[in-house]
N, C-alpha and C. Protein backbone atom coordinates (compact mmCIF):
# COMPACT_ATOMS: atom_id res chain seq x y z
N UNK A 1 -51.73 53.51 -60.04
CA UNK A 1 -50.28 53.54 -60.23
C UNK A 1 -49.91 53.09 -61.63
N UNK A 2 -50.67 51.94 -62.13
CA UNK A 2 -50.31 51.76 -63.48
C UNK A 2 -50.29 52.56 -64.44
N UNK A 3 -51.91 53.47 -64.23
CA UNK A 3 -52.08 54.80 -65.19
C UNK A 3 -51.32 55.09 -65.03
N UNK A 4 -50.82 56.19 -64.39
CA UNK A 4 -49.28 56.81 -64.07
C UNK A 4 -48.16 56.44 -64.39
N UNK A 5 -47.83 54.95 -64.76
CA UNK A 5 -46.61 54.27 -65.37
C UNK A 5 -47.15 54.72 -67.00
N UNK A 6 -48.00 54.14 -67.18
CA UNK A 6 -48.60 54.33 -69.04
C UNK A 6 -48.55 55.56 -69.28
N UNK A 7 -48.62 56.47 -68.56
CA UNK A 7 -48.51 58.27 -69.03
C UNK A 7 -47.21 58.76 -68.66
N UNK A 8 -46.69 57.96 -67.65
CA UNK A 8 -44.89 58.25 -68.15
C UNK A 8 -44.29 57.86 -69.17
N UNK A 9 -45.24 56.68 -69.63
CA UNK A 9 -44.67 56.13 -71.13
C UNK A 9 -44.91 56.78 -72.30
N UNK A 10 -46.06 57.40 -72.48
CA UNK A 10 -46.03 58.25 -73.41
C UNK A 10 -45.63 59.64 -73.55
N UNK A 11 -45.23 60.15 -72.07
CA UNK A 11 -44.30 61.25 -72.59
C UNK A 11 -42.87 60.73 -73.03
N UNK A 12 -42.74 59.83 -72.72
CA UNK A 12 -41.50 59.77 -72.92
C UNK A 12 -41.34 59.09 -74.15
N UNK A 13 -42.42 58.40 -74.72
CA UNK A 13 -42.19 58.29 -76.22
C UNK A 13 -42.56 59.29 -77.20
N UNK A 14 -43.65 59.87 -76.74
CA UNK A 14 -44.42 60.81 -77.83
C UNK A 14 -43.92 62.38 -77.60
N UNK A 15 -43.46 62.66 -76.93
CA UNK A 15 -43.51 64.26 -76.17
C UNK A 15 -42.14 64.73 -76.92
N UNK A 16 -41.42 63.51 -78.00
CA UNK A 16 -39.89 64.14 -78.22
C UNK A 16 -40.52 64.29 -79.83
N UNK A 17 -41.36 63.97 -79.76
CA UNK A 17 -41.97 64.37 -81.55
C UNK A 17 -42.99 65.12 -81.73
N UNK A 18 -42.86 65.98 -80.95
CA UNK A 18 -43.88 67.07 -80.76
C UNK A 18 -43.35 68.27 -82.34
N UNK A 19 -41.99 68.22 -82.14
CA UNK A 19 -42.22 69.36 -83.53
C UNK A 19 -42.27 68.89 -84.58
N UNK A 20 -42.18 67.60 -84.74
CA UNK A 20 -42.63 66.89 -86.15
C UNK A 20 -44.24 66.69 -86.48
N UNK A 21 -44.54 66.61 -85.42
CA UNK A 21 -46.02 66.72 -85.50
C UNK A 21 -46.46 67.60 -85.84
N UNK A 22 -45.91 69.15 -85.17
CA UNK A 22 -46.53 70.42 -85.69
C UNK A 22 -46.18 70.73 -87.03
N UNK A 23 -44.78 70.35 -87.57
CA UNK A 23 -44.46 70.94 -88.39
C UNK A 23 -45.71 69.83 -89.85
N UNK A 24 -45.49 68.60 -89.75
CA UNK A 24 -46.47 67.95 -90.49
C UNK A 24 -47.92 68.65 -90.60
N UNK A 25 -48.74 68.84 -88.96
CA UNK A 25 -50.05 69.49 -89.57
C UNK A 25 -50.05 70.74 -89.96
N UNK A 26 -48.45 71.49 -89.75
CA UNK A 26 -48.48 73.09 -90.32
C UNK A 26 -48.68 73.31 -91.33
N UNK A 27 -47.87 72.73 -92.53
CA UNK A 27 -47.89 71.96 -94.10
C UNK A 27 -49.22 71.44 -94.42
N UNK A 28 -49.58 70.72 -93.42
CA UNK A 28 -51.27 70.19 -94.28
C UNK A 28 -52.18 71.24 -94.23
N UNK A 29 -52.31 71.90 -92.84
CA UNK A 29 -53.40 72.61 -93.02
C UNK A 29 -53.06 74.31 -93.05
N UNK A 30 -51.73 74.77 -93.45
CA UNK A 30 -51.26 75.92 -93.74
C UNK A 30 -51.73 77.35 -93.24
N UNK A 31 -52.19 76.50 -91.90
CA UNK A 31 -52.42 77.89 -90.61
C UNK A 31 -51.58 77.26 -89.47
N UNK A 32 -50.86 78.31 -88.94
CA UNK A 32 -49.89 78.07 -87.77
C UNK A 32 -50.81 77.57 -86.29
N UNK A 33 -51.97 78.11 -86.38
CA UNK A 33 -53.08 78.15 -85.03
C UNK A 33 -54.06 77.28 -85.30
N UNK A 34 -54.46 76.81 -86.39
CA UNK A 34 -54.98 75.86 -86.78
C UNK A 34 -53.90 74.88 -86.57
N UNK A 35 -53.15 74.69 -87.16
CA UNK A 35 -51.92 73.51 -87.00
C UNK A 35 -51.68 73.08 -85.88
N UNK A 36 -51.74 73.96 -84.24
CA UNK A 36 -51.50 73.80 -82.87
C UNK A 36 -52.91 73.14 -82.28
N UNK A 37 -53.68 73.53 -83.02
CA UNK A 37 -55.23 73.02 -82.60
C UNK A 37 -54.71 71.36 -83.45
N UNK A 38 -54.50 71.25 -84.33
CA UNK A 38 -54.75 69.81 -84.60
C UNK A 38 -53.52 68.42 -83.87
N UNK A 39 -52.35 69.30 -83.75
CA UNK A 39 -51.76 68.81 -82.85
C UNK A 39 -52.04 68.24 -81.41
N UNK A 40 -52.68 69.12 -80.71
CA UNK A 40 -52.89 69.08 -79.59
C UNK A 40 -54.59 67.97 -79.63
N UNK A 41 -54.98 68.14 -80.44
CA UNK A 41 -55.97 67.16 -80.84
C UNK A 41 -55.32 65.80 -81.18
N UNK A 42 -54.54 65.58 -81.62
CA UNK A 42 -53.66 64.33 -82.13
C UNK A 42 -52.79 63.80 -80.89
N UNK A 43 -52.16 64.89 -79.92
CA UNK A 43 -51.84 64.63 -78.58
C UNK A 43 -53.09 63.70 -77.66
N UNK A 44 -53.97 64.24 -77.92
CA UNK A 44 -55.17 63.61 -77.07
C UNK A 44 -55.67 62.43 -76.92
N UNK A 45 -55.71 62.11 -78.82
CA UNK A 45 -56.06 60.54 -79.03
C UNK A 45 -54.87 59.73 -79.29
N UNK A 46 -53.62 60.53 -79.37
CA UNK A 46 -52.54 59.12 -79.10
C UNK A 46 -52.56 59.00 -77.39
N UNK A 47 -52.77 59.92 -76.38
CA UNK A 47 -53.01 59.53 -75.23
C UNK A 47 -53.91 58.76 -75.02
N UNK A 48 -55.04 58.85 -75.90
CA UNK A 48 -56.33 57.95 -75.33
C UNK A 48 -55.83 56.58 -75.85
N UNK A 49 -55.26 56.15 -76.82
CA UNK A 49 -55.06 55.38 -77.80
C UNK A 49 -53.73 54.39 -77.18
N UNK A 50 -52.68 54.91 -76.54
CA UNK A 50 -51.80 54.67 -76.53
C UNK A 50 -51.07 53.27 -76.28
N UNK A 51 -52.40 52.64 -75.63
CA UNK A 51 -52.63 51.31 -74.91
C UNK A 51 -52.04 50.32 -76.30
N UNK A 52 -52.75 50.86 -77.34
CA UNK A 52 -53.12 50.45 -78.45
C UNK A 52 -51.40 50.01 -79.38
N UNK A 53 -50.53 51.27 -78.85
CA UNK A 53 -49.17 51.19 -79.46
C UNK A 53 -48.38 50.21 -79.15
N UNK A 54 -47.71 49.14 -80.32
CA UNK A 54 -47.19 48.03 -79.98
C UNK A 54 -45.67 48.38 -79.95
N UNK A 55 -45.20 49.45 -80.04
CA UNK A 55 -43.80 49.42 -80.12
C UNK A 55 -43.14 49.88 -81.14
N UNK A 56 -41.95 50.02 -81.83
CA UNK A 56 -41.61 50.34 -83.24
C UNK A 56 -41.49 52.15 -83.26
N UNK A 57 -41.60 52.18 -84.30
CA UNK A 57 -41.21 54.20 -84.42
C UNK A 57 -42.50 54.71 -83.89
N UNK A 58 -42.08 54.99 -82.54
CA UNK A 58 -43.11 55.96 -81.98
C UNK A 58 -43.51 57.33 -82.79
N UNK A 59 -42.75 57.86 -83.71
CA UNK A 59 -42.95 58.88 -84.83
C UNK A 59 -43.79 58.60 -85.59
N UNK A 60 -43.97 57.72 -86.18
CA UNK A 60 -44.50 57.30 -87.47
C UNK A 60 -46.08 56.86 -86.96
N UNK A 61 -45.90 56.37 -85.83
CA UNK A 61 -47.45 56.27 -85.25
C UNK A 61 -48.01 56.95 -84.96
N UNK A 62 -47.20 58.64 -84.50
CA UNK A 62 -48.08 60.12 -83.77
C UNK A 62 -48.22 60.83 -85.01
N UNK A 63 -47.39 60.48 -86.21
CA UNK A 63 -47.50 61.59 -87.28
C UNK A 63 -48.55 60.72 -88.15
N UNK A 64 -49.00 59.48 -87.57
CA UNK A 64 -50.32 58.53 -88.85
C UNK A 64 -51.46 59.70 -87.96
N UNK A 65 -51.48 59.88 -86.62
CA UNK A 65 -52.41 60.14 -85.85
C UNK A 65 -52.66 61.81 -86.71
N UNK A 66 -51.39 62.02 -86.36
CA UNK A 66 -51.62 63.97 -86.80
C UNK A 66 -52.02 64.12 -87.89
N UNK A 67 -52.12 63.22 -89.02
CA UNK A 67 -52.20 63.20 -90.41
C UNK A 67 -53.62 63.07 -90.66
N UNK A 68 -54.43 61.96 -89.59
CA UNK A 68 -55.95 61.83 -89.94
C UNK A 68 -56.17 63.11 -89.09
N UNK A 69 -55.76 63.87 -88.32
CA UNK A 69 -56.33 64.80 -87.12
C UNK A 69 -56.26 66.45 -88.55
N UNK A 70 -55.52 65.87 -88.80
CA UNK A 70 -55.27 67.02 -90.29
C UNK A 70 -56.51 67.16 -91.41
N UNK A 71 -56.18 65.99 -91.65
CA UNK A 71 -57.37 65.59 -92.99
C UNK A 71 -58.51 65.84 -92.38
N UNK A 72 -59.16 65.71 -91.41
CA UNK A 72 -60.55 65.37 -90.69
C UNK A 72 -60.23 67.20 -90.42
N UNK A 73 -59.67 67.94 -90.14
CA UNK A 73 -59.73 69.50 -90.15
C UNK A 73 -60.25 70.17 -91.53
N UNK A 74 -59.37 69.66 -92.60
CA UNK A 74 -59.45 70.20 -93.74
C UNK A 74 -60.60 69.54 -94.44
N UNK A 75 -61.21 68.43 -93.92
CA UNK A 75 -62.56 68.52 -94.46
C UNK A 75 -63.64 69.44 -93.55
N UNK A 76 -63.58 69.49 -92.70
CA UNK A 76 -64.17 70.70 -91.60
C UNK A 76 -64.25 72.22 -92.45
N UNK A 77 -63.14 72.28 -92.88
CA UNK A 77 -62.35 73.83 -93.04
C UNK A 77 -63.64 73.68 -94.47
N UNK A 78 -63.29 72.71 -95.49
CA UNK A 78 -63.64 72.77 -96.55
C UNK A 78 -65.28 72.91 -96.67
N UNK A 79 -66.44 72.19 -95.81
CA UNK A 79 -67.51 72.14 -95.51
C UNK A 79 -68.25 73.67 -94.90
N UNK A 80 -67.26 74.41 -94.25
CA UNK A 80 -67.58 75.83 -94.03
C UNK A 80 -67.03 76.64 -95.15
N UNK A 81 -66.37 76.19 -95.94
CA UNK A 81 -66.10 77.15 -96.72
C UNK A 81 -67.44 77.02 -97.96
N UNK A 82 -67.96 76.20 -98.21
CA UNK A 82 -69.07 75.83 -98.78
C UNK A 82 -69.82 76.69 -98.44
N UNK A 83 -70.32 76.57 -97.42
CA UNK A 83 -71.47 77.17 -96.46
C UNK A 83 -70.83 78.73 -96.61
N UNK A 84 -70.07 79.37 -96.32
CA UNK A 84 -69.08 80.39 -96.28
C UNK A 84 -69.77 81.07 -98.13
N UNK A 85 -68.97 80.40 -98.75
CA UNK A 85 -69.56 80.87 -100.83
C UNK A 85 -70.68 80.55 -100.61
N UNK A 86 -71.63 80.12 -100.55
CA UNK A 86 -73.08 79.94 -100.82
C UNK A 86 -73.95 80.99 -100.09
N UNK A 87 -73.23 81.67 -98.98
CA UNK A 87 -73.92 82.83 -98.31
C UNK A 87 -73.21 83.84 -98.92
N UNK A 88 -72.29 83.90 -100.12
CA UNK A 88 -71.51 84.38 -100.86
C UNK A 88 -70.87 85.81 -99.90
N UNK A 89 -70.22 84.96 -98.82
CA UNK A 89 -69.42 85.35 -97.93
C UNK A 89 -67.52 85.06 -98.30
N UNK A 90 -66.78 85.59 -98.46
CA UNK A 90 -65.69 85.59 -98.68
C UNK A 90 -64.82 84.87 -97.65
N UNK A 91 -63.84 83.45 -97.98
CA UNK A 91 -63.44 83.00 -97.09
C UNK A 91 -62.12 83.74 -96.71
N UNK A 92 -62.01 83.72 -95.47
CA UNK A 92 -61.02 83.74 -94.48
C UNK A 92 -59.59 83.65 -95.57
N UNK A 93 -58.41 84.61 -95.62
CA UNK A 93 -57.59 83.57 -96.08
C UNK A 93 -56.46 82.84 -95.12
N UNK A 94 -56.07 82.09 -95.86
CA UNK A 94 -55.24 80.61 -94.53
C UNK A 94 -53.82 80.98 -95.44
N UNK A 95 -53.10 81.85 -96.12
CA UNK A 95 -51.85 82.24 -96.65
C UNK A 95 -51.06 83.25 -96.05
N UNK A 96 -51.57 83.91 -95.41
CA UNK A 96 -50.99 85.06 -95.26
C UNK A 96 -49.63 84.77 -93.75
N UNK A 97 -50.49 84.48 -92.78
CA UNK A 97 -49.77 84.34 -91.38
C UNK A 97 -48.45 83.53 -91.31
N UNK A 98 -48.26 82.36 -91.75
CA UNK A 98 -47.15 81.94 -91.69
C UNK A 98 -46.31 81.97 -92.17
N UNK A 99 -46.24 82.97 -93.45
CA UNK A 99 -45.01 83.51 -93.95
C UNK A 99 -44.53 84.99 -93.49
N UNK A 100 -45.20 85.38 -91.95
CA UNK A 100 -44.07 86.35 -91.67
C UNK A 100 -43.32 85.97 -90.29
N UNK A 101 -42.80 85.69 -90.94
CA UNK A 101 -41.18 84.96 -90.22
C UNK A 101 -39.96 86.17 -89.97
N UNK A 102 -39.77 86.92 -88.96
CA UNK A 102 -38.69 88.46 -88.84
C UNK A 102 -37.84 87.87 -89.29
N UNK A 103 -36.34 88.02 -89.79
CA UNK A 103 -35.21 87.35 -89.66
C UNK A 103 -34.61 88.91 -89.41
N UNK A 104 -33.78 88.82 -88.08
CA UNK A 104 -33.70 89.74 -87.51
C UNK A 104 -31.99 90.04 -87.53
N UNK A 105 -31.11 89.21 -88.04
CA UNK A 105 -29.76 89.08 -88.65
C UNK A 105 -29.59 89.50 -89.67
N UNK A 106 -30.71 90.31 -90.39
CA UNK A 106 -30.52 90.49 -91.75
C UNK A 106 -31.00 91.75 -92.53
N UNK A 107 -30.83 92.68 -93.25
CA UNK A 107 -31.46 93.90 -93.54
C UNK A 107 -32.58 93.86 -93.94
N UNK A 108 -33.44 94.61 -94.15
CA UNK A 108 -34.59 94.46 -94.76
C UNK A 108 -34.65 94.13 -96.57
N UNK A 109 -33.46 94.67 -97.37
CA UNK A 109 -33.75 93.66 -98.39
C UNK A 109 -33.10 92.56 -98.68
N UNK A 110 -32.62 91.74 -98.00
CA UNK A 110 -32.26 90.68 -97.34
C UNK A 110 -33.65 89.67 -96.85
N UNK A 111 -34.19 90.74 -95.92
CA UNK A 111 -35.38 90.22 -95.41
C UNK A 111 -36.41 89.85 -96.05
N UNK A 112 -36.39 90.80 -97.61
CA UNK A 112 -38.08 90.90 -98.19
C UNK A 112 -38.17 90.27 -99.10
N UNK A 113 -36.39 89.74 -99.57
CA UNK A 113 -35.98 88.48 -100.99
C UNK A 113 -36.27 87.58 -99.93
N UNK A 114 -35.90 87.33 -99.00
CA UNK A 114 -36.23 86.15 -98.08
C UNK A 114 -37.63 85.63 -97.84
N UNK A 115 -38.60 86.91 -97.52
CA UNK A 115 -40.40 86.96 -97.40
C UNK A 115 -40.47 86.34 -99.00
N UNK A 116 -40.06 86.86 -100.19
CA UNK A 116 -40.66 86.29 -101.30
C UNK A 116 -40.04 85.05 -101.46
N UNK A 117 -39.00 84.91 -101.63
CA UNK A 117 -38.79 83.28 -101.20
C UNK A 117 -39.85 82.06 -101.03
N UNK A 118 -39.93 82.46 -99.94
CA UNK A 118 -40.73 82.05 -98.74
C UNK A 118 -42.55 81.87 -99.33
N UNK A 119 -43.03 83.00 -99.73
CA UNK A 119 -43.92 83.05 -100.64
C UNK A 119 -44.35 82.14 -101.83
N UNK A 120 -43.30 82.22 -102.47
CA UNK A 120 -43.41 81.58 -104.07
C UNK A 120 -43.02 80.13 -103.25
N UNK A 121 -42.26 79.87 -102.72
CA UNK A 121 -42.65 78.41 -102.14
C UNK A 121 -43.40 77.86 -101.59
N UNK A 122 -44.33 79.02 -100.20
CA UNK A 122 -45.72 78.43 -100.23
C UNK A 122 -46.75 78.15 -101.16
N UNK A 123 -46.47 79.41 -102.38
CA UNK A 123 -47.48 78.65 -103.55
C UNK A 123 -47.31 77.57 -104.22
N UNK A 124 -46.20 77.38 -104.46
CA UNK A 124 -45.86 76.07 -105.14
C UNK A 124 -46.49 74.76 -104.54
N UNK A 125 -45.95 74.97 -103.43
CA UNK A 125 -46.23 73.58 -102.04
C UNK A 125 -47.95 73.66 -102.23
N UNK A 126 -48.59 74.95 -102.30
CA UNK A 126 -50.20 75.02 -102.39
C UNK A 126 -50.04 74.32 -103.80
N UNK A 127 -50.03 74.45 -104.76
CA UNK A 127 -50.42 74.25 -105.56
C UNK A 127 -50.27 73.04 -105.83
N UNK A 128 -49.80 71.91 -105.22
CA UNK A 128 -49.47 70.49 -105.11
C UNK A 128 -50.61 70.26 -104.44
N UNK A 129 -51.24 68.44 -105.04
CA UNK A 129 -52.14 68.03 -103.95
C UNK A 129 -51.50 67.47 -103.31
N UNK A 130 -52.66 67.51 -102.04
CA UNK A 130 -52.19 66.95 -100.97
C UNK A 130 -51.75 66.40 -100.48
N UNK A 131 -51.38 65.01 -101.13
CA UNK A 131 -50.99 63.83 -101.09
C UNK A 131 -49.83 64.03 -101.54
N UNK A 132 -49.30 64.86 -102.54
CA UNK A 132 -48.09 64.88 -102.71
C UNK A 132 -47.27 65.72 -101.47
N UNK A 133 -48.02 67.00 -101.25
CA UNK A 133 -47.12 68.03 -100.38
C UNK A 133 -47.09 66.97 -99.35
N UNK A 134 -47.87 66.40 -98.57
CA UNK A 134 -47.63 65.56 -97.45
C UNK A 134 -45.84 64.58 -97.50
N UNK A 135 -46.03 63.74 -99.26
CA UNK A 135 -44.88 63.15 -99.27
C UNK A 135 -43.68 63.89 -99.36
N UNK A 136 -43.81 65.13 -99.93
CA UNK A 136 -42.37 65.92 -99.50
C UNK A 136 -42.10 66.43 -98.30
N UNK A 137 -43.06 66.47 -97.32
CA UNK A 137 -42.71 67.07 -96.22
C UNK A 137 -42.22 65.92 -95.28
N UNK A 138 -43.52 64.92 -95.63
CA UNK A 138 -42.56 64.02 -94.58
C UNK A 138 -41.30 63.30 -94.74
N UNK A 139 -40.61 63.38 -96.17
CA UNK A 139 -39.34 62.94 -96.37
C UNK A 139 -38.37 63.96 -96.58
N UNK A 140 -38.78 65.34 -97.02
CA UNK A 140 -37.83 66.07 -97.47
C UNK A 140 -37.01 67.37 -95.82
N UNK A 141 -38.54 67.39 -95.15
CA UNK A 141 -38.29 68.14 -93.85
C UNK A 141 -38.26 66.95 -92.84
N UNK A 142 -38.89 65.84 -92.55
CA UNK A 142 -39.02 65.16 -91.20
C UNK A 142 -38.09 64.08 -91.88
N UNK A 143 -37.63 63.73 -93.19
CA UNK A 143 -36.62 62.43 -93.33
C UNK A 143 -36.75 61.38 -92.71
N UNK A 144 -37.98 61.05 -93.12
CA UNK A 144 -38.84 59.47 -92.70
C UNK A 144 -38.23 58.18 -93.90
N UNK A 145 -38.18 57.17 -93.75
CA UNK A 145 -37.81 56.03 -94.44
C UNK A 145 -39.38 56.28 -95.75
N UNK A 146 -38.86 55.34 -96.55
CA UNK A 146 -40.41 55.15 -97.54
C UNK A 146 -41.10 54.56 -96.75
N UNK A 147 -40.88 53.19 -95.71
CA UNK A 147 -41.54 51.94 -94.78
C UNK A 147 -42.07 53.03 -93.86
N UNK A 148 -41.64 54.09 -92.51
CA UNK A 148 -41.94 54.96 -92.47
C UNK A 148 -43.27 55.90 -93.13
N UNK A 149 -42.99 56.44 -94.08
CA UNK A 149 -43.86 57.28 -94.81
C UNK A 149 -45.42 55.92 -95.07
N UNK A 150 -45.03 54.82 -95.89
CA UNK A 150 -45.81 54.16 -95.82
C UNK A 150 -47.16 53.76 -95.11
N UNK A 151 -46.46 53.64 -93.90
CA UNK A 151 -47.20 53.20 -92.48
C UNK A 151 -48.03 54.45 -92.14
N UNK A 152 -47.57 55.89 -92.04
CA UNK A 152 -48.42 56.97 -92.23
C UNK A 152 -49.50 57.54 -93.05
N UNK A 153 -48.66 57.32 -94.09
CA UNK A 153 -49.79 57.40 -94.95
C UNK A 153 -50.85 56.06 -95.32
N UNK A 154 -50.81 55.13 -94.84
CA UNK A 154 -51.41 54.13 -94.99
C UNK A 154 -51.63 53.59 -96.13
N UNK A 155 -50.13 53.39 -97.28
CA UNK A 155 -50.37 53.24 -98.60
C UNK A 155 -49.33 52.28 -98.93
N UNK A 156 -49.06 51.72 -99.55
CA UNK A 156 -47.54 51.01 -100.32
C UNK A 156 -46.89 51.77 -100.81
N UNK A 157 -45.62 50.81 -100.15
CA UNK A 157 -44.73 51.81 -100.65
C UNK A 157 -44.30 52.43 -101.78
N UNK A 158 -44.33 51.61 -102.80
CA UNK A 158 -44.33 51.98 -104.17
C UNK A 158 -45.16 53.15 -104.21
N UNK A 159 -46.47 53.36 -103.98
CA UNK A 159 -47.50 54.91 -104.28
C UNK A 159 -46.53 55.86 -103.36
N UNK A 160 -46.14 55.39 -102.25
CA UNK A 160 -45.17 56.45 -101.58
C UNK A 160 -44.28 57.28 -103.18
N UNK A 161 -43.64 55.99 -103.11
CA UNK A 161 -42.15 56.55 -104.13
C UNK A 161 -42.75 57.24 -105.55
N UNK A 162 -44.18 56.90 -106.13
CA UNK A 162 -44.55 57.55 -107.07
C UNK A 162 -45.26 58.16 -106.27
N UNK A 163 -45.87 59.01 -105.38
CA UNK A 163 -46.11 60.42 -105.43
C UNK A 163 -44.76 61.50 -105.04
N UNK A 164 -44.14 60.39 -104.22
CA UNK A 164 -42.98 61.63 -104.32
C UNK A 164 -42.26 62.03 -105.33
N UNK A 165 -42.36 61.51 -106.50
CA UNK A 165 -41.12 61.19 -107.64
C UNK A 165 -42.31 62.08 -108.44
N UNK A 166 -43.32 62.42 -108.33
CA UNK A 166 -44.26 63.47 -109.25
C UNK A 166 -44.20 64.41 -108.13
N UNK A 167 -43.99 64.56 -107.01
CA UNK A 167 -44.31 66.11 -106.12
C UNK A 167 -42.86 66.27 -106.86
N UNK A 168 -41.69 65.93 -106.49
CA UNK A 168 -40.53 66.78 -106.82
C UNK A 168 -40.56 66.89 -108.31
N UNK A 169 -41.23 66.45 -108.98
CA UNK A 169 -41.07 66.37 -110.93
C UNK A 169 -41.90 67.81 -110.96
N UNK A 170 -42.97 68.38 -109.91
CA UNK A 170 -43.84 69.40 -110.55
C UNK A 170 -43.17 70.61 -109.77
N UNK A 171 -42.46 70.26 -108.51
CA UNK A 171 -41.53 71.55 -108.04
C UNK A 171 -40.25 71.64 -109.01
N UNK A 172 -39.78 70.60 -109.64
CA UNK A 172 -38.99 71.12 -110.24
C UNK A 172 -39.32 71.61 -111.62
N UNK A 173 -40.34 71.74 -112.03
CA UNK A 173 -40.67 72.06 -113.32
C UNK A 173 -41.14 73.96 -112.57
N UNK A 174 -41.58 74.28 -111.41
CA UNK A 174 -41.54 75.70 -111.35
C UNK A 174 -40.40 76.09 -110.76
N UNK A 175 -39.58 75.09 -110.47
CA UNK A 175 -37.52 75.50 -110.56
C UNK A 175 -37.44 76.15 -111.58
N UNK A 176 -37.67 75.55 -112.62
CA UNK A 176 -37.20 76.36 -114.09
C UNK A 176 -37.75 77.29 -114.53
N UNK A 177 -38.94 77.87 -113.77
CA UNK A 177 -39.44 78.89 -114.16
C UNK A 177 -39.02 80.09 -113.02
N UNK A 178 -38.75 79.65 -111.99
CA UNK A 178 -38.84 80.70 -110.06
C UNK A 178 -37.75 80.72 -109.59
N UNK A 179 -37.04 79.42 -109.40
CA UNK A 179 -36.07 78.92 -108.89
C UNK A 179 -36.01 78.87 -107.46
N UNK A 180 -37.34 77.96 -107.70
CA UNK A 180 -37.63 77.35 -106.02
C UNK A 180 -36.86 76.05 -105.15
N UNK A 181 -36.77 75.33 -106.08
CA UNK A 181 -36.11 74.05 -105.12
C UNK A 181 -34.71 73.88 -104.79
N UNK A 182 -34.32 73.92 -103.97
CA UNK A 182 -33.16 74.03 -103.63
C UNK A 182 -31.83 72.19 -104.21
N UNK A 183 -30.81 73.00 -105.02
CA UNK A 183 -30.23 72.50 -105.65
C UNK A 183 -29.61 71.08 -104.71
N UNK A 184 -29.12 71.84 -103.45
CA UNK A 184 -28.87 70.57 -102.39
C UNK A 184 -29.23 69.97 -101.65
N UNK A 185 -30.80 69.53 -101.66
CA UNK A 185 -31.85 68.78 -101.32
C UNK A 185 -31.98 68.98 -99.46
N UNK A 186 -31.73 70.28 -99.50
CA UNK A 186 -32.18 71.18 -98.04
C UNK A 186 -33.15 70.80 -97.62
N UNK A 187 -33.91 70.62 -96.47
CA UNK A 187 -35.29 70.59 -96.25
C UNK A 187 -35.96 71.56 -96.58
N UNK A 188 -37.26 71.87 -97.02
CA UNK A 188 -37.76 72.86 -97.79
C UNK A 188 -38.92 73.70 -96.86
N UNK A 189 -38.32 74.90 -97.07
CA UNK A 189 -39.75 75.62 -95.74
C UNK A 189 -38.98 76.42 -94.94
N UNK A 190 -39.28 77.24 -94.05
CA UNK A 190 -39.11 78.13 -92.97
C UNK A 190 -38.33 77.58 -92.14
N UNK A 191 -37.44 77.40 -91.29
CA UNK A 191 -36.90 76.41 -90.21
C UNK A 191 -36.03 76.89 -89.40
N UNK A 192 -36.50 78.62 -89.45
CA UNK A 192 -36.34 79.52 -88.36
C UNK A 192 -36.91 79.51 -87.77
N UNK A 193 -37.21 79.33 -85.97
CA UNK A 193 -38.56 79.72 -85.65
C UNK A 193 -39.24 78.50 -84.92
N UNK A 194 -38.63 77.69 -85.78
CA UNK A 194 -38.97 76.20 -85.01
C UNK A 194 -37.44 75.11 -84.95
N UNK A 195 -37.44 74.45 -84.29
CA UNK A 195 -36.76 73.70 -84.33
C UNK A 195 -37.62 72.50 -84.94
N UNK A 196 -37.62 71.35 -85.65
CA UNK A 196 -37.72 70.45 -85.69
C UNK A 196 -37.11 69.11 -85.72
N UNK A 197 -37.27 67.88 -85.42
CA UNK A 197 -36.81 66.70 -85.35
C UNK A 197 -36.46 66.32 -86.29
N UNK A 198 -35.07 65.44 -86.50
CA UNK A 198 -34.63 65.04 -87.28
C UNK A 198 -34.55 63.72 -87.25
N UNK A 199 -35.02 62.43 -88.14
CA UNK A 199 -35.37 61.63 -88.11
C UNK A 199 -33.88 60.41 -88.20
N UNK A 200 -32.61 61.13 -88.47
CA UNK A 200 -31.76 60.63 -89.01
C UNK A 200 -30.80 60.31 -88.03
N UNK A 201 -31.42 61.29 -86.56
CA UNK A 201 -30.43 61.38 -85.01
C UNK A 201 -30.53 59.98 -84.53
């Protein structure tokens, strides 16, 4: 009966940050099906784990979880891709799938300025390390505190505020060339399609 009390407790803490979770490992590991695999992997060991949770932003503790469940993928991903070039086998690419998003309110060239959009901002976001795209996503789409972001990323806060203050310094330097970042500090990304959590409710 107790089990059963402790697993009502974690749906009912963890189960309302389910799209922050996805949307965090979608961004890290920039496959939509890969991203559901690491989620649902990160579901598993905050269940196994949960004993472990003392209280406080149940968010910030499932998105520390999704974040190592991420990283521990993309060194996976990266170790076959090794193996992958050395049999000078061509990797897989991980760009293509999640930028086709229908928008079905809208004409097709409507639609295909929208697909490139969409595009030139996934490259940008690629072209950031990791550590930075992580800090814009989790403040700019999930609107986490720095203390927040901190605790996830397992860093001080200060490295928080300087990697974010260089991720937005290098998106805005291909602003001036693309005119990618959005002038009124929108959350940045696709956000048709999913709903996600807003940290600010």
């Amino acid at each position: 009966m107790k089990s059963e009390g402790r697993h009502g407790d974690f749906e009912q803490v963890m189960l309302p940050h389910l799209d922050a979770a996805y949307n965090l490992a979608r961004w890290l590991v920039r496959d939509p099906s890969i991203a559901e695999d690491v989620v649902q992997d990160a579901y598993e060991r905050a269940c196994r784990y949960f004993g472990a949770f003392r209280g406080g932003s149940g968010r910030a503790w499932l998105l520390q979880i999704v974040r190592n469940a991420a990283y521990s993928t993309l060194k996976a991903q990266r170790r076959r891709m090794e193996v992958s070039l050395s049999s000078e086998m061509r990797p897989a690419d991980e760009d293509g799938a999640e930028t086709d998003i229908p928008d079905s309110s809208s004409g097709p060239e409507a639609a295909l300025a929208r697909r490139q959009d969409l595009e030139a901002l996934d490259d940008a976001l690629n072209a950031l390390p990791v550590a930075w795209r992580e800090c814009l996503i989790l403040r700019e789409v999930e609107a986490l505190s720095y203390k927040e972001m901190a605790r996830v990323m397992d860093v001080p806060i200060g490295t928080v505020m300087s990697r974010l203050s260089r991720a937005r310094q290098a998106l805005q330097r291909r602003e001036d060339r693309q005119g990618l970042v959005p002038k009124n500090r929108k959350p940045i990304g696709p956000t048709e399609g999913r709903e996600f959590t807003d940290a600010r409710r």
